[in-house]
N, C-alpha and C. Protein backbone atom coordinates (compact mmCIF):
# COMPACT_ATOMS: atom_id res chain seq x y z
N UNK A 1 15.18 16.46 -9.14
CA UNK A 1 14.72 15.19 -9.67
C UNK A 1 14.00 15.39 -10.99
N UNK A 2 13.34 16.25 -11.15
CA UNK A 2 12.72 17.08 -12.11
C UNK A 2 13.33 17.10 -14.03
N UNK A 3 14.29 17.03 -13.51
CA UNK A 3 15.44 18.51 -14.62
C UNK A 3 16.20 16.67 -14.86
N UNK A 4 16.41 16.05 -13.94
CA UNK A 4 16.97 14.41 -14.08
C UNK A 4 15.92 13.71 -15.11
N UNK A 5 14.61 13.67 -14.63
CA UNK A 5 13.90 12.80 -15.63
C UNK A 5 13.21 13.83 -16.80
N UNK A 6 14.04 14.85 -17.37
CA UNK A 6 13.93 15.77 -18.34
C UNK A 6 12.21 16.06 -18.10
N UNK A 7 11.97 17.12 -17.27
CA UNK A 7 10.95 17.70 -17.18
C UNK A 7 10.60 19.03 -16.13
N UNK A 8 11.13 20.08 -17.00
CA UNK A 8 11.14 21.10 -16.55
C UNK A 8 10.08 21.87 -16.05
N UNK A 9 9.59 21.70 -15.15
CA UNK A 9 8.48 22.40 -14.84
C UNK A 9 8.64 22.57 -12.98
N UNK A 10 8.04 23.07 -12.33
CA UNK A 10 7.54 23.64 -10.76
C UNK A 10 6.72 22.16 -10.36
N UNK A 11 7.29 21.62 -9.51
CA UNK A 11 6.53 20.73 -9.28
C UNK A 11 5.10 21.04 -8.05
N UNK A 12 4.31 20.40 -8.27
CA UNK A 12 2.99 20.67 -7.72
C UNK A 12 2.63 19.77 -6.45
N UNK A 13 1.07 19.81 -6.49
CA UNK A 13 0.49 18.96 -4.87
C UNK A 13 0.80 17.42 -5.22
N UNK A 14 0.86 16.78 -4.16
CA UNK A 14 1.43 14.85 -4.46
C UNK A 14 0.48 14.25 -5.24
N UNK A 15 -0.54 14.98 -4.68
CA UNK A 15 -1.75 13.86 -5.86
C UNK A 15 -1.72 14.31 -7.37
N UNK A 16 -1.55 15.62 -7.95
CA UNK A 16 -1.03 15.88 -8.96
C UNK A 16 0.38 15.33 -10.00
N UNK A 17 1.51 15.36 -8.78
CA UNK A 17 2.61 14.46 -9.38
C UNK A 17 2.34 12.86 -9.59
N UNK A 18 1.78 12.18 -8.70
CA UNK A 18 1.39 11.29 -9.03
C UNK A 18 0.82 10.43 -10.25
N UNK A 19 -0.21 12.07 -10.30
CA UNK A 19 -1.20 11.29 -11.80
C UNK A 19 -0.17 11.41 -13.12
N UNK A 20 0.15 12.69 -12.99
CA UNK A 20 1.59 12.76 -14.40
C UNK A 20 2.10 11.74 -14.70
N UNK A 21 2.98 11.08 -13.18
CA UNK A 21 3.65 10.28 -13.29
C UNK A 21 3.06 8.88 -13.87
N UNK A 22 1.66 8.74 -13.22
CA UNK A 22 1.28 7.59 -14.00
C UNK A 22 0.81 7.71 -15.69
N UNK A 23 0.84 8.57 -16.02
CA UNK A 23 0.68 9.30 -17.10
C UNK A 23 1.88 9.00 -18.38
N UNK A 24 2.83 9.77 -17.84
CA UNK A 24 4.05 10.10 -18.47
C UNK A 24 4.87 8.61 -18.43
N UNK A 25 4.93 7.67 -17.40
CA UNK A 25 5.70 6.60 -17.44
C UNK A 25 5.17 5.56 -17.96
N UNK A 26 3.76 5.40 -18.80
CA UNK A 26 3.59 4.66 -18.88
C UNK A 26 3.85 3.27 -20.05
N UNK A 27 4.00 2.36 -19.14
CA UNK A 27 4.88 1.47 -20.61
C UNK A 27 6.18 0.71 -19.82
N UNK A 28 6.55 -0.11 -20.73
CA UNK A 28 7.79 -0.72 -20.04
C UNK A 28 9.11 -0.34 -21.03
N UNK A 29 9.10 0.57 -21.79
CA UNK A 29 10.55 1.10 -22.38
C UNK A 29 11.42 1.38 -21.47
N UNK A 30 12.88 1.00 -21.62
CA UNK A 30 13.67 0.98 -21.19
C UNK A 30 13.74 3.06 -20.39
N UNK A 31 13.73 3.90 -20.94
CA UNK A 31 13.46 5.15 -20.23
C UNK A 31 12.77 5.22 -19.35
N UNK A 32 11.43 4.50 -19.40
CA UNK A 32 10.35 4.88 -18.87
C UNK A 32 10.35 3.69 -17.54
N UNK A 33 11.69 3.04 -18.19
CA UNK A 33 11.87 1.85 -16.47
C UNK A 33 13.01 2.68 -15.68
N UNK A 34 13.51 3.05 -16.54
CA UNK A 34 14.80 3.95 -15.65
C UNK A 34 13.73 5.52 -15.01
N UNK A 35 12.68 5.95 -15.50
CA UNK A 35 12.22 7.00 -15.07
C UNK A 35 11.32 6.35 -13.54
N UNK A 36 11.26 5.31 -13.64
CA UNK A 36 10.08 5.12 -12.80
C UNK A 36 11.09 4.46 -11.62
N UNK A 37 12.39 3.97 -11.75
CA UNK A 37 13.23 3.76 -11.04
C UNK A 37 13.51 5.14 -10.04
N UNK A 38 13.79 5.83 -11.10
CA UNK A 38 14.61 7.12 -10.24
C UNK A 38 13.61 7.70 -9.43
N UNK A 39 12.08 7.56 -9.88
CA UNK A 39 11.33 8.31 -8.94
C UNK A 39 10.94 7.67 -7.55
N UNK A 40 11.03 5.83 -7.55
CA UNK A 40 11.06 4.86 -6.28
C UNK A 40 12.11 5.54 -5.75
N UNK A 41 13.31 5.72 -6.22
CA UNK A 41 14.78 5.75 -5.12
C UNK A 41 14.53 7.00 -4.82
N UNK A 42 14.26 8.11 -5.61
CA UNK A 42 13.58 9.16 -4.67
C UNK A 42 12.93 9.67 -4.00
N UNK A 43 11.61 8.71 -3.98
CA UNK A 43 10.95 8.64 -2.58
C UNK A 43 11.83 7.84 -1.70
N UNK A 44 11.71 6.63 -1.87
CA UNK A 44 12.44 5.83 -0.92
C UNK A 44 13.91 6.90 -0.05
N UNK A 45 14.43 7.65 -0.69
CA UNK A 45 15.55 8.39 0.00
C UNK A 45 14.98 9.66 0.73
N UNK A 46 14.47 9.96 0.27
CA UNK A 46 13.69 11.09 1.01
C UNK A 46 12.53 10.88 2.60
N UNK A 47 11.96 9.36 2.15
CA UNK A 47 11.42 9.24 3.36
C UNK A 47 12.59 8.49 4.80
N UNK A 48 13.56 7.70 3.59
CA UNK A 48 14.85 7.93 5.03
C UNK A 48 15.14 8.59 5.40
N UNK A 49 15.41 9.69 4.92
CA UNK A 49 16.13 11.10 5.19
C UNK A 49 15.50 11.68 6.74
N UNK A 50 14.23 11.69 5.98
CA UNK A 50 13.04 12.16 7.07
C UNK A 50 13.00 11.53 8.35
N UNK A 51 13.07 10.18 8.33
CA UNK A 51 12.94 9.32 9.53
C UNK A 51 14.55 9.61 9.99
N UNK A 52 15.17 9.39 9.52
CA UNK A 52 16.55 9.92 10.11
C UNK A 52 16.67 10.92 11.43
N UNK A 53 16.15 12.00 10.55
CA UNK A 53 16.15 13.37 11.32
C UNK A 53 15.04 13.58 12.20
N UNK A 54 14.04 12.72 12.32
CA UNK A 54 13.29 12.57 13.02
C UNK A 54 13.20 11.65 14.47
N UNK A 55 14.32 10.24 14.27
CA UNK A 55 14.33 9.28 15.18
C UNK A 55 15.80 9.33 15.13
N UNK A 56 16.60 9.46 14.13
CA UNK A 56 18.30 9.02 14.09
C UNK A 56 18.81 10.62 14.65
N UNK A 57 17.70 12.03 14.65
CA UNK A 57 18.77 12.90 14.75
C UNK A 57 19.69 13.16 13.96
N UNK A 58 20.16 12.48 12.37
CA UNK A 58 21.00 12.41 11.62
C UNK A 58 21.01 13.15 10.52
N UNK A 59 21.26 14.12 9.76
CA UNK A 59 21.78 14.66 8.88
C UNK A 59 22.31 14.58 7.07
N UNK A 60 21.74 14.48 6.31
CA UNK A 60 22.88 14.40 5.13
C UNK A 60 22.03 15.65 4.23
N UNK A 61 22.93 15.88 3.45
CA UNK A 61 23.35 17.06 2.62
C UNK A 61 22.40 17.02 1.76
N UNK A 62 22.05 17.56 0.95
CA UNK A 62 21.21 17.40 -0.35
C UNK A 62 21.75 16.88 -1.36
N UNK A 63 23.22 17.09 -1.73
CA UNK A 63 24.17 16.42 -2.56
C UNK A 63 24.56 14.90 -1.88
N UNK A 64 24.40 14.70 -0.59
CA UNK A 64 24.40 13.21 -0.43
C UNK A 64 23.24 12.04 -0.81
N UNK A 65 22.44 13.01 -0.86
CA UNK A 65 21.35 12.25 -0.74
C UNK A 65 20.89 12.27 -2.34
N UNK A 66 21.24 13.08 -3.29
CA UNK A 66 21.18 12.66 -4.59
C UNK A 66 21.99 11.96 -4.95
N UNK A 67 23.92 12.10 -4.29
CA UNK A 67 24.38 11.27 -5.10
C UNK A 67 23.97 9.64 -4.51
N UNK A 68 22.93 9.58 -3.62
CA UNK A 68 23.17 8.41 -2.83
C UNK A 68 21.71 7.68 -3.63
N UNK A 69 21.13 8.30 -4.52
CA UNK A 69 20.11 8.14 -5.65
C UNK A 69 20.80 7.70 -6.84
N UNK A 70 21.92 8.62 -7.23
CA UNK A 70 22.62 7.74 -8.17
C UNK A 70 23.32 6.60 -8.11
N UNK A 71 23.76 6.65 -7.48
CA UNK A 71 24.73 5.24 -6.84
C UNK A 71 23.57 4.23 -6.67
N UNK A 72 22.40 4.41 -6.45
CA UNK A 72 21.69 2.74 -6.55
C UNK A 72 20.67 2.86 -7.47
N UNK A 73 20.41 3.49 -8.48
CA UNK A 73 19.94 3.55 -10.16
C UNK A 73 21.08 3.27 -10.73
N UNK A 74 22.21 3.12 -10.38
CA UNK A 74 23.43 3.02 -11.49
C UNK A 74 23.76 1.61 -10.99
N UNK A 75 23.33 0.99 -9.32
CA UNK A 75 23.73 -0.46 -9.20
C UNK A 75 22.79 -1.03 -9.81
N UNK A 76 21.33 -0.91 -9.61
CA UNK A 76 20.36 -1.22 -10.20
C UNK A 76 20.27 -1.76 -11.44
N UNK A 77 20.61 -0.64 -12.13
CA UNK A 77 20.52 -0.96 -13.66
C UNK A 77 21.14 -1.59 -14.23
N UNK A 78 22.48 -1.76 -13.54
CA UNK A 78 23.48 -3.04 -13.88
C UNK A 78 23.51 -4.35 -13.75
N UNK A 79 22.18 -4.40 -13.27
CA UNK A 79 21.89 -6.05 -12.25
C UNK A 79 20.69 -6.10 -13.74
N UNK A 80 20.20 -5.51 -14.66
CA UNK A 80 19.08 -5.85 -15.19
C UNK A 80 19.66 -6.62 -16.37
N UNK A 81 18.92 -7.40 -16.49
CA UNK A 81 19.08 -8.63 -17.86
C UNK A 81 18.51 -7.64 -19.33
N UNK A 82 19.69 -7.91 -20.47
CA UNK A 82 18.78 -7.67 -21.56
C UNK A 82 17.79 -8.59 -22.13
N UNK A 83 16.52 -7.22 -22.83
CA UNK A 83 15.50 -8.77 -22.85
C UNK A 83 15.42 -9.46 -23.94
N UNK A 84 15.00 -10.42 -23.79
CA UNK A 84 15.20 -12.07 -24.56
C UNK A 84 14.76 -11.86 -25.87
N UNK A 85 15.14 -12.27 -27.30
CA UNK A 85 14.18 -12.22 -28.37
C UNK A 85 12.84 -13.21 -28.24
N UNK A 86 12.07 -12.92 -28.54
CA UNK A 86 11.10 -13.66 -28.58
C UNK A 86 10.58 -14.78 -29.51
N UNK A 87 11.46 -14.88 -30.33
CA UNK A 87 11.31 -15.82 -31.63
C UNK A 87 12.51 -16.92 -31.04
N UNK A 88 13.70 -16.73 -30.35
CA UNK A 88 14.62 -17.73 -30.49
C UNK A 88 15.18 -17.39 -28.65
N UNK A 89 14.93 -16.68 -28.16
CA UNK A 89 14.74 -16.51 -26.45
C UNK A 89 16.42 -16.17 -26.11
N UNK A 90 17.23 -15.85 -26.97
CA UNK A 90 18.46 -14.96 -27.14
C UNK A 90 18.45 -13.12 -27.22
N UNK A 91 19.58 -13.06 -26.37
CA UNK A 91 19.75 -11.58 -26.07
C UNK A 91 19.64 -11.26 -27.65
N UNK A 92 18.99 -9.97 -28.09
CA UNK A 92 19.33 -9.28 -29.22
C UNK A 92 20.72 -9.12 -29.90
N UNK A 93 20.83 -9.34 -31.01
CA UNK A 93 22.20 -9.33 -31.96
C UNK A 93 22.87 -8.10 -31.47
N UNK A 94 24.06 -7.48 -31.30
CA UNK A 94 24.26 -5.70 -31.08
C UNK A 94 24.25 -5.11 -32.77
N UNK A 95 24.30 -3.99 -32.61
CA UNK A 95 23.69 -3.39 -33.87
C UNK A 95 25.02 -2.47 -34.37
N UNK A 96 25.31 -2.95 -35.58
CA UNK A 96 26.61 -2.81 -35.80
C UNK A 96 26.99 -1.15 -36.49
């Protein structure tokens, strides 16, 4: 997940990742919404995972369970509106 939101380092104790994270994401730029995305769907998948194998008895791969991170950051992001100009409340011109 690391090496995904370009940051190479050993990751550390939760309360440490945490603060980074509130650190490093902060802002609403389009990166820094897709960074803060990928790190929800990666908790969120990881604590299924857990309950899975804990109550379901159930199983998935490490490659399922990332690609199953991409597949809903990639539905996700497709559902998002570009945002509005603020002078005339129209999508931005594209940039030629």
């Amino acid at each position: 997940m690391l090496m995904l939101l370009d940051d190479f380092r050993c990751p550390g104790r939760w309360c440490d990742e945490v603060h980074i994270v509130a650190i490093k994401f902060k802002g609403n730029s389009l990166l820094n919404s897709l960074r803060k995305l990928g790190l929800s769907c990666v908790v969120y998948e990881l604590w299924r995972e857990r309950n899975n194998r804990i109550f379901g008895s159930a199983h998935r791969s490490i490659e399922h369970i990332v690609q199953s991170c991409i597949v809903t950051i990639r539905n996700r992001f497709c559902k998002w509106k570009a945002p509005r100009n603020k002078h005339n409340g129209k999508p931005p011109e594209p940039l030629a």
